[in-house]
C-alpha atoms as a PDB file:
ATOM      1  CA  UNK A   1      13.232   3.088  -9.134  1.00  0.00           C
ATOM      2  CA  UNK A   2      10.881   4.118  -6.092  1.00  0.00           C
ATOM      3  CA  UNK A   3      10.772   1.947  -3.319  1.00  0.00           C
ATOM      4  CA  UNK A   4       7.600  -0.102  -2.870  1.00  0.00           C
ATOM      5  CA  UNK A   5       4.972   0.473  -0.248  1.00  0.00           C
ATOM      6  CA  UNK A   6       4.552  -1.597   3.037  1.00  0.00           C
ATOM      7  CA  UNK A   7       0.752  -2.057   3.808  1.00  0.00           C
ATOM      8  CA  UNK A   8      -0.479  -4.469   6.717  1.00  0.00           C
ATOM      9  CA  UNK A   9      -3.871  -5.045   7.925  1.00  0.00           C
ATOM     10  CA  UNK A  10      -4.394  -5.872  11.762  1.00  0.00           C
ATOM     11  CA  UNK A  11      -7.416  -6.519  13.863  1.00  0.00           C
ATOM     12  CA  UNK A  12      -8.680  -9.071  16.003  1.00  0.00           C
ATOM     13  CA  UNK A  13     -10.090 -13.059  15.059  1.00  0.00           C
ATOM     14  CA  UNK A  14     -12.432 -13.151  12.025  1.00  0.00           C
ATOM     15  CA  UNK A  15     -12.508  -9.176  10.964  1.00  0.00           C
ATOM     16  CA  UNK A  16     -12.133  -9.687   7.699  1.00  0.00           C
ATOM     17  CA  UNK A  17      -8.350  -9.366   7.326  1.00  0.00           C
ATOM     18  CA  UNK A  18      -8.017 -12.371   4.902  1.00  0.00           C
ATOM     19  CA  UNK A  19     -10.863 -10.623   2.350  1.00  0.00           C
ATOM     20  CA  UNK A  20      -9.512  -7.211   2.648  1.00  0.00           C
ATOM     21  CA  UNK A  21      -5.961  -8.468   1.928  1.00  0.00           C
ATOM     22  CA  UNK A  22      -7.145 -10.214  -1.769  1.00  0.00           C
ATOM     23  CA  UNK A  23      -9.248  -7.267  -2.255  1.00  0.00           C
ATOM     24  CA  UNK A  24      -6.884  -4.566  -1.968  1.00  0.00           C
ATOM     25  CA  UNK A  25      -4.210  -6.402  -3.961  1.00  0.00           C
ATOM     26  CA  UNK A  26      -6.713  -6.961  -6.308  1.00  0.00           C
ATOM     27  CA  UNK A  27      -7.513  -2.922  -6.930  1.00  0.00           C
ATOM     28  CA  UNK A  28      -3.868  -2.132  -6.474  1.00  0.00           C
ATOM     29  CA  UNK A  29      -2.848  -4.456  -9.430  1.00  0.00           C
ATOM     30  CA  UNK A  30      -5.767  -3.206 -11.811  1.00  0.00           C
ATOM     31  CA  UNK A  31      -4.250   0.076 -11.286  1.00  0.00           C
ATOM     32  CA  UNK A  32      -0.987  -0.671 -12.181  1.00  0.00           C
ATOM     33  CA  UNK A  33       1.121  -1.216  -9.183  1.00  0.00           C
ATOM     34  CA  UNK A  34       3.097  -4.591  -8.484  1.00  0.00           C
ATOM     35  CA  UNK A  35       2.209  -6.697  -5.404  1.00  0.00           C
ATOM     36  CA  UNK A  36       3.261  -9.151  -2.823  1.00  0.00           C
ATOM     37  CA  UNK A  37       1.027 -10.835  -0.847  1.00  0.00           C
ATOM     38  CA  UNK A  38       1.877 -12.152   2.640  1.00  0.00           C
ATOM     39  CA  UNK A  39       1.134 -13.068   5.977  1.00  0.00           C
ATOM     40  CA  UNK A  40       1.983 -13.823   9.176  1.00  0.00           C
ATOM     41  CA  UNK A  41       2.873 -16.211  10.490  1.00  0.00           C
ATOM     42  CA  UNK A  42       3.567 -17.298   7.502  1.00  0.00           C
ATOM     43  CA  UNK A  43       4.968 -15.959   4.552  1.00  0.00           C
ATOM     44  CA  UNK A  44       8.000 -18.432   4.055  1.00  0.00           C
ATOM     45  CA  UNK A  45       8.506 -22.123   4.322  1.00  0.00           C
ATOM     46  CA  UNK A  46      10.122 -21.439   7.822  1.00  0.00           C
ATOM     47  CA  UNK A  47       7.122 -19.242   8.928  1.00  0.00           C
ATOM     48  CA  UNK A  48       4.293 -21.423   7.615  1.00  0.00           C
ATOM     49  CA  UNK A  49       6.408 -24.014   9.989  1.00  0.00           C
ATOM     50  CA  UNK A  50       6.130 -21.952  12.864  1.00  0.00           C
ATOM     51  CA  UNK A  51       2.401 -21.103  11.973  1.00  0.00           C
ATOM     52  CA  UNK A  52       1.887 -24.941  12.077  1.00  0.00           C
ATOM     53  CA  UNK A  53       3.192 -25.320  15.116  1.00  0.00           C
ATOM     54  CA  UNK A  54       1.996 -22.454  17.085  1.00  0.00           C
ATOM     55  CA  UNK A  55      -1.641 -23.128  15.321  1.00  0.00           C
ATOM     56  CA  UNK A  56      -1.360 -26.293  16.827  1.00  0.00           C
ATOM     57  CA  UNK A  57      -0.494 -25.915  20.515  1.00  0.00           C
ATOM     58  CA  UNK A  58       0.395 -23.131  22.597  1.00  0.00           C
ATOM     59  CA  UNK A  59       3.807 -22.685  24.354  1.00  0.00           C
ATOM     60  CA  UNK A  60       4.017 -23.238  27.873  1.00  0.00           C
ATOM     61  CA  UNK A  61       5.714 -19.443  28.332  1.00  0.00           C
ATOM     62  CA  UNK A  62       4.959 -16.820  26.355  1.00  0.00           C
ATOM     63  CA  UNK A  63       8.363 -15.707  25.590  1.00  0.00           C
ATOM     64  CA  UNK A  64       9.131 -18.715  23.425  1.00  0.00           C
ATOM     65  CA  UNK A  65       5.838 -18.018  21.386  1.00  0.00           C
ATOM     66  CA  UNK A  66       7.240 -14.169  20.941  1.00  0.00           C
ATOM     67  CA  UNK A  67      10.922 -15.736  20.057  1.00  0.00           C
ATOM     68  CA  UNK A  68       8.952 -18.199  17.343  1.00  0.00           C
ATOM     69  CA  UNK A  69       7.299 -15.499  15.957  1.00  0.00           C
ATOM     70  CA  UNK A  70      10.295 -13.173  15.868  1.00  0.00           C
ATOM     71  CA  UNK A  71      12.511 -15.821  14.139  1.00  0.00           C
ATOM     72  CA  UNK A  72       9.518 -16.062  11.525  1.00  0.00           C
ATOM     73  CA  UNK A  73       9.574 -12.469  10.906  1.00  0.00           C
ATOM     74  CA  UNK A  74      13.103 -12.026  10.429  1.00  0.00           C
ATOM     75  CA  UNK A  75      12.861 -14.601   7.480  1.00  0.00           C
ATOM     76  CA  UNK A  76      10.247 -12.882   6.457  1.00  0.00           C
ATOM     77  CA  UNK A  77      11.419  -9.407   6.103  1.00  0.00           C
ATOM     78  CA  UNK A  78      14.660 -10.997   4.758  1.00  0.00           C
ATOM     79  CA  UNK A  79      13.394 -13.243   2.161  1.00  0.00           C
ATOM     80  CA  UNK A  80      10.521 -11.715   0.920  1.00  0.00           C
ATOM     81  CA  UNK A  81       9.275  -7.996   2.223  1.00  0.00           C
ATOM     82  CA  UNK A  82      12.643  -6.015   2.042  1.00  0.00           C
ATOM     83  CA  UNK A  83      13.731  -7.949  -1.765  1.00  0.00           C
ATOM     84  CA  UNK A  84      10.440  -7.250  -2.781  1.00  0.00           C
ATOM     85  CA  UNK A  85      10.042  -3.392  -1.385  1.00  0.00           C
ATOM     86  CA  UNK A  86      13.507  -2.589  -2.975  1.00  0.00           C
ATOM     87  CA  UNK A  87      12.752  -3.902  -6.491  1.00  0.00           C
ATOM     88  CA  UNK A  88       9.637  -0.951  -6.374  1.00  0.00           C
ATOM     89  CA  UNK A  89       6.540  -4.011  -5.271  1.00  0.00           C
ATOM     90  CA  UNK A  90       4.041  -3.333  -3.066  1.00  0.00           C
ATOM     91  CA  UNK A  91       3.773  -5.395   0.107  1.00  0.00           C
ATOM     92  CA  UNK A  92       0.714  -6.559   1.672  1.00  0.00           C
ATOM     93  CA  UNK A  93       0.982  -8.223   4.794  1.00  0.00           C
ATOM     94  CA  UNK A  94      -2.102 -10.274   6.611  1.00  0.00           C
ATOM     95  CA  UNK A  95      -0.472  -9.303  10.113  1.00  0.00           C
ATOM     96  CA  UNK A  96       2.696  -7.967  11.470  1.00  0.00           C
ATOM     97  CA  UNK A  97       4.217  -6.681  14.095  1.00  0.00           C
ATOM     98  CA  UNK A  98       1.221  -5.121  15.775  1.00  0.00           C
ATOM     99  CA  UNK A  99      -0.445  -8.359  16.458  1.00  0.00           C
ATOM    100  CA  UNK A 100       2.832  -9.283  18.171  1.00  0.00           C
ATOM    101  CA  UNK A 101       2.342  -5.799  20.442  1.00  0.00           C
ATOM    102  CA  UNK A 102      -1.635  -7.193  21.218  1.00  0.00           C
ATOM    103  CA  UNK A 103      -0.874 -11.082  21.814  1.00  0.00           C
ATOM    104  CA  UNK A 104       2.320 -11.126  23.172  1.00  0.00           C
ATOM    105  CA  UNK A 105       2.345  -7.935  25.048  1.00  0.00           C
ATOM    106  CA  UNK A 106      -1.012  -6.805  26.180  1.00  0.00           C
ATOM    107  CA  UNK A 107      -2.262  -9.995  26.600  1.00  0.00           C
ATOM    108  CA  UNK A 108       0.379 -12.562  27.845  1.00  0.00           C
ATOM    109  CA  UNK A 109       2.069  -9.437  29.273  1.00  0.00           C
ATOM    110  CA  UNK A 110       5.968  -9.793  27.795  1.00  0.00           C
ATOM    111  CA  UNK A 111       7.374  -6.518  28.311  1.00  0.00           C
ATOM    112  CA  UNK A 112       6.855  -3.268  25.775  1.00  0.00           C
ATOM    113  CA  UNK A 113      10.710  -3.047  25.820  1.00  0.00           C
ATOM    114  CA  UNK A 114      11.806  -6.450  25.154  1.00  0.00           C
ATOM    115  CA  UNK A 115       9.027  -6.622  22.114  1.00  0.00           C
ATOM    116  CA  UNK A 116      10.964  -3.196  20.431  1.00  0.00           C
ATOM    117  CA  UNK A 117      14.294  -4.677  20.506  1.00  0.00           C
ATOM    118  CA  UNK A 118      13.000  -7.649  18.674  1.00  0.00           C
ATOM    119  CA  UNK A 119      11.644  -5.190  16.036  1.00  0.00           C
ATOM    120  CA  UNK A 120      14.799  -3.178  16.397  1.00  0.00           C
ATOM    121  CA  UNK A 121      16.182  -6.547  15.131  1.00  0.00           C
ATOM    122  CA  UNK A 122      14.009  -7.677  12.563  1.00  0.00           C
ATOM    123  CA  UNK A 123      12.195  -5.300  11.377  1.00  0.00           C
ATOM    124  CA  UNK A 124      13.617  -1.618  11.446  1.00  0.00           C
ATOM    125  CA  UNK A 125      13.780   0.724   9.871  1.00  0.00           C
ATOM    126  CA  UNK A 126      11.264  -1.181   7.340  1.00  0.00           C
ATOM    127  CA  UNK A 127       8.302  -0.612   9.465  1.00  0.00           C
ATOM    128  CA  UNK A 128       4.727  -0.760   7.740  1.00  0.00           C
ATOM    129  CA  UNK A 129       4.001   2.583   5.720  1.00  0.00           C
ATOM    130  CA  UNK A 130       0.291   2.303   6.248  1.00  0.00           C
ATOM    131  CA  UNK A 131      -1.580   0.009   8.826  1.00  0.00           C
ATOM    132  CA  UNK A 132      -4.974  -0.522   8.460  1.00  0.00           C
ATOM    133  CA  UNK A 133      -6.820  -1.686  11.415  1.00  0.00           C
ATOM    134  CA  UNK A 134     -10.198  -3.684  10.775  1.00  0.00           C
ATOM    135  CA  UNK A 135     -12.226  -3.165  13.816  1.00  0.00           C
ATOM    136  CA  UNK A 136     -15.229  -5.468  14.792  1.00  0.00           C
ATOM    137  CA  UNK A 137     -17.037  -5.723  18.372  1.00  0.00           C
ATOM    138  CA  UNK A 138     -15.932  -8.928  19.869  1.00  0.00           C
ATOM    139  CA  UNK A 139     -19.057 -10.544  20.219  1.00  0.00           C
ATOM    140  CA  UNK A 140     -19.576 -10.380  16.395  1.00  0.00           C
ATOM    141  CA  UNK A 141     -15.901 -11.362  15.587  1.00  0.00           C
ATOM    142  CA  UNK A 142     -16.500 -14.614  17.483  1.00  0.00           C
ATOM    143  CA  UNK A 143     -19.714 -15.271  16.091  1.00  0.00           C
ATOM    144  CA  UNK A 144     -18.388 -15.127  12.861  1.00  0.00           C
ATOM    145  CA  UNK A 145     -15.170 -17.224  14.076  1.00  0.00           C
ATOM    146  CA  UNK A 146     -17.622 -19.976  14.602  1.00  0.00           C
ATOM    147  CA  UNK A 147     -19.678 -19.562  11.427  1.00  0.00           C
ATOM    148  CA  UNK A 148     -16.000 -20.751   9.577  1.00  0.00           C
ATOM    149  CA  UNK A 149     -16.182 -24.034  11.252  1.00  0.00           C
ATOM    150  CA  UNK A 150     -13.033 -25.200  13.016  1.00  0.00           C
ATOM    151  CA  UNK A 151     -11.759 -22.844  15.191  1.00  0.00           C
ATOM    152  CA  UNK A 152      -8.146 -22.316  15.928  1.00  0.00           C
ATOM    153  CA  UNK A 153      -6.961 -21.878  19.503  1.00  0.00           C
ATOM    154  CA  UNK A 154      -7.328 -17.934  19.372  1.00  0.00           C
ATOM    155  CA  UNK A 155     -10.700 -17.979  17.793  1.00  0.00           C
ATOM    156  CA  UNK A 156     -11.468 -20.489  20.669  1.00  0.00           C
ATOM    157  CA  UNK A 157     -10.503 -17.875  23.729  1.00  0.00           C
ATOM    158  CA  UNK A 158     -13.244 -16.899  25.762  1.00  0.00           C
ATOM    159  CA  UNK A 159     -15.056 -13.013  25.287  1.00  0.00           C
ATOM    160  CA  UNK A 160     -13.250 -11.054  27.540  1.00  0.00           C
ATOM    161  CA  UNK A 161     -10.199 -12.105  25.908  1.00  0.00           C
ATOM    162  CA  UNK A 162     -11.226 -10.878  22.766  1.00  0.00           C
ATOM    163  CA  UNK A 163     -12.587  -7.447  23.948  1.00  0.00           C
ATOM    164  CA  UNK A 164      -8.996  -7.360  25.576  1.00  0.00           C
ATOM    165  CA  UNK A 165      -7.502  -7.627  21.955  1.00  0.00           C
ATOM    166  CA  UNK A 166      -9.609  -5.508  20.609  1.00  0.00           C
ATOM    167  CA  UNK A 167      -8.879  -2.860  23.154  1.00  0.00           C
ATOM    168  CA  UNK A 168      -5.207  -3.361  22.291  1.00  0.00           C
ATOM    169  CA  UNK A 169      -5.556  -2.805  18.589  1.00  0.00           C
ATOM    170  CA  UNK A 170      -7.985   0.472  19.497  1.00  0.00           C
ATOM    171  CA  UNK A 171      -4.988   1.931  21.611  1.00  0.00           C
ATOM    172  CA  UNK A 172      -2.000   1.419  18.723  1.00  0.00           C
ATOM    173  CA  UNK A 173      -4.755   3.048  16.212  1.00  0.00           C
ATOM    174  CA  UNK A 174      -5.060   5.703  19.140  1.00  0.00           C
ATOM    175  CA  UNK A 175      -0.915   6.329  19.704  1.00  0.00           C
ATOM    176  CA  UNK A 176      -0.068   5.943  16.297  1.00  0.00           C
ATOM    177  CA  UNK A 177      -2.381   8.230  13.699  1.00  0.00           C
ATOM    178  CA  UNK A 178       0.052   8.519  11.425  1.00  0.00           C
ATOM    179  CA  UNK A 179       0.883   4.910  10.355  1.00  0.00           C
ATOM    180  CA  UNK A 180      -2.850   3.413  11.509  1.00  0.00           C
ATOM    181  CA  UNK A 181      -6.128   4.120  10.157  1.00  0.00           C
ATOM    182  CA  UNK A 182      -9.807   2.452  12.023  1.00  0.00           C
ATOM    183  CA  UNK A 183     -11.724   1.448   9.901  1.00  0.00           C
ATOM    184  CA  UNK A 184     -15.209  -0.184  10.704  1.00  0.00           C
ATOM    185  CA  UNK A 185     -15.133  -3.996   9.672  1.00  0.00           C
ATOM    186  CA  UNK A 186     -18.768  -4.146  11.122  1.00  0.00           C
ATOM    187  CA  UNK A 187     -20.125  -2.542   7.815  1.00  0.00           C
ATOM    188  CA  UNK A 188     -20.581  -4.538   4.671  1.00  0.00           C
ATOM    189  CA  UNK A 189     -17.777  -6.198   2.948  1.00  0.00           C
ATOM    190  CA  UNK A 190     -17.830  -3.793  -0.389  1.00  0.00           C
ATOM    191  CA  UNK A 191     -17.957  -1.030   2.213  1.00  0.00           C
ATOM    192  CA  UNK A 192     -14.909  -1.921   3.888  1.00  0.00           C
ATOM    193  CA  UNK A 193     -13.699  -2.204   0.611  1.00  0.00           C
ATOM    194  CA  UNK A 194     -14.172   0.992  -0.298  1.00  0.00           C
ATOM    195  CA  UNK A 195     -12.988   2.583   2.942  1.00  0.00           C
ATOM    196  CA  UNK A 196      -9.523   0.714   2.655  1.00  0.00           C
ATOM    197  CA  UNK A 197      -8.766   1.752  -0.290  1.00  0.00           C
ATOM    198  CA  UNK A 198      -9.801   5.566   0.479  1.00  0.00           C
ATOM    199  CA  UNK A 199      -7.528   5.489   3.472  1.00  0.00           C
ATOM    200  CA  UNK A 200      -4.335   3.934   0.797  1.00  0.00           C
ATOM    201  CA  UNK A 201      -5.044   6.471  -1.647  1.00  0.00           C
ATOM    202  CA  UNK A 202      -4.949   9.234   0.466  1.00  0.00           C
ATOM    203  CA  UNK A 203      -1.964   7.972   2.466  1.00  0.00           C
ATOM    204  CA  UNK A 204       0.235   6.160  -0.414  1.00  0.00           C
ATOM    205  CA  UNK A 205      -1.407   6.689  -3.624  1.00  0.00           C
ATOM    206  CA  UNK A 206      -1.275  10.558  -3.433  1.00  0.00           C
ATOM    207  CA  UNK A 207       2.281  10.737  -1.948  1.00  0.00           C
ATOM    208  CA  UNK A 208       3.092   8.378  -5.316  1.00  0.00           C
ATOM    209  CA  UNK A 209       1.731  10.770  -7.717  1.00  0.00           C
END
């Protein structure tokens, strides 16, 4: 049996993540292929706890928001990514570990080091085969933040805070080719559509045949 594939999507507030998720999952299946659906936080009954609860209010120091989301994660990747990757399923995750690199590192400043070893924990060697990163300016991916309604505490961060994750997300699609592919989440939904699932057939779907 082939081990499944490990796609995430990444990007800043209100890119279109969510939609591009259901979508791709959606294609995948009507071709054939088995898949899990997932996010982050989130994903188990201990992460949608610790989605709850960061969702709600902020830690006082950064590192126990990192240590929150890194005890999610392990029960993620324990419970449902790696069983579900090693019975030949597709993964999709809604976030992962390079939202973790953005928030907690670039822009509450935890150190790059101290963010691996967490990963080294949790994570490796099951590392994302293909990350696709939706990329909006951050004037528009507030705008549309607002257009949902109710705004969580990240939607609710002022511009230059966005533009900052934004540039974070840029730089990983920028030091990591390989895994990451941009794509523009300015264009129409059906085109971003179509654009994902270009960049997962050439990268996955080809490498399956």
């Amino acid at each position: 049996m082939k081990r499944g594939k490990f796609i995430t999507f990444e990007g800043g507030e209100a890119t279109g993540k969510s939609t591009q998720t259901k979508r791709l999952a959606e294609r995948l299946q009507q071709a054939g292929i088995p898949v899990v659906v997932t996010r982050e936080p989130g994903g188990t009954p201990v992460g949608e706890d610790v989605r709850e609860l960061i969702m709600k209010d902020r830690p006082t120091d950064p590192v126990t928001e990192l240590l929150l989301f890194a005890a999610a994660r392990a029960e993620h990747m324990t419970s449902i990514i790696r069983p579900a990757l090693d019975e030949g399923t597709w993964v999709i995750s809604d976030r992962f570990i390079d939202s973790t690199r953005v928030y907690q590192g670039k822009l509450y400043g935890i150190e790059r080091t101290f963010i691996e070893q967490l990963e080294r924990f949790t994570v490796a060697p099951d590392y994302p085969d293909l990350t696709l990163i939706l990329d909006v300016p951050a004037n528009e991916g507030v705008e549309r933040a607002q257009s949902r309604g109710t705004l969580s505490r990240y939607d609710a961060q002022r511009i230059e805070t966005h533009e900052a994750l934004r540039e974070g997300f840029l730089e990983i699609a920028t030091a990591e080719p390989q895994r990451c592919v941009l794509i523009d989440g300015y264009l129409p939904v059906a085109s971003v559509e179509t654009a994902v699932w270009q960049a997962v057939s050439a990268h996955l779907l080809a490498e399956a045949d």
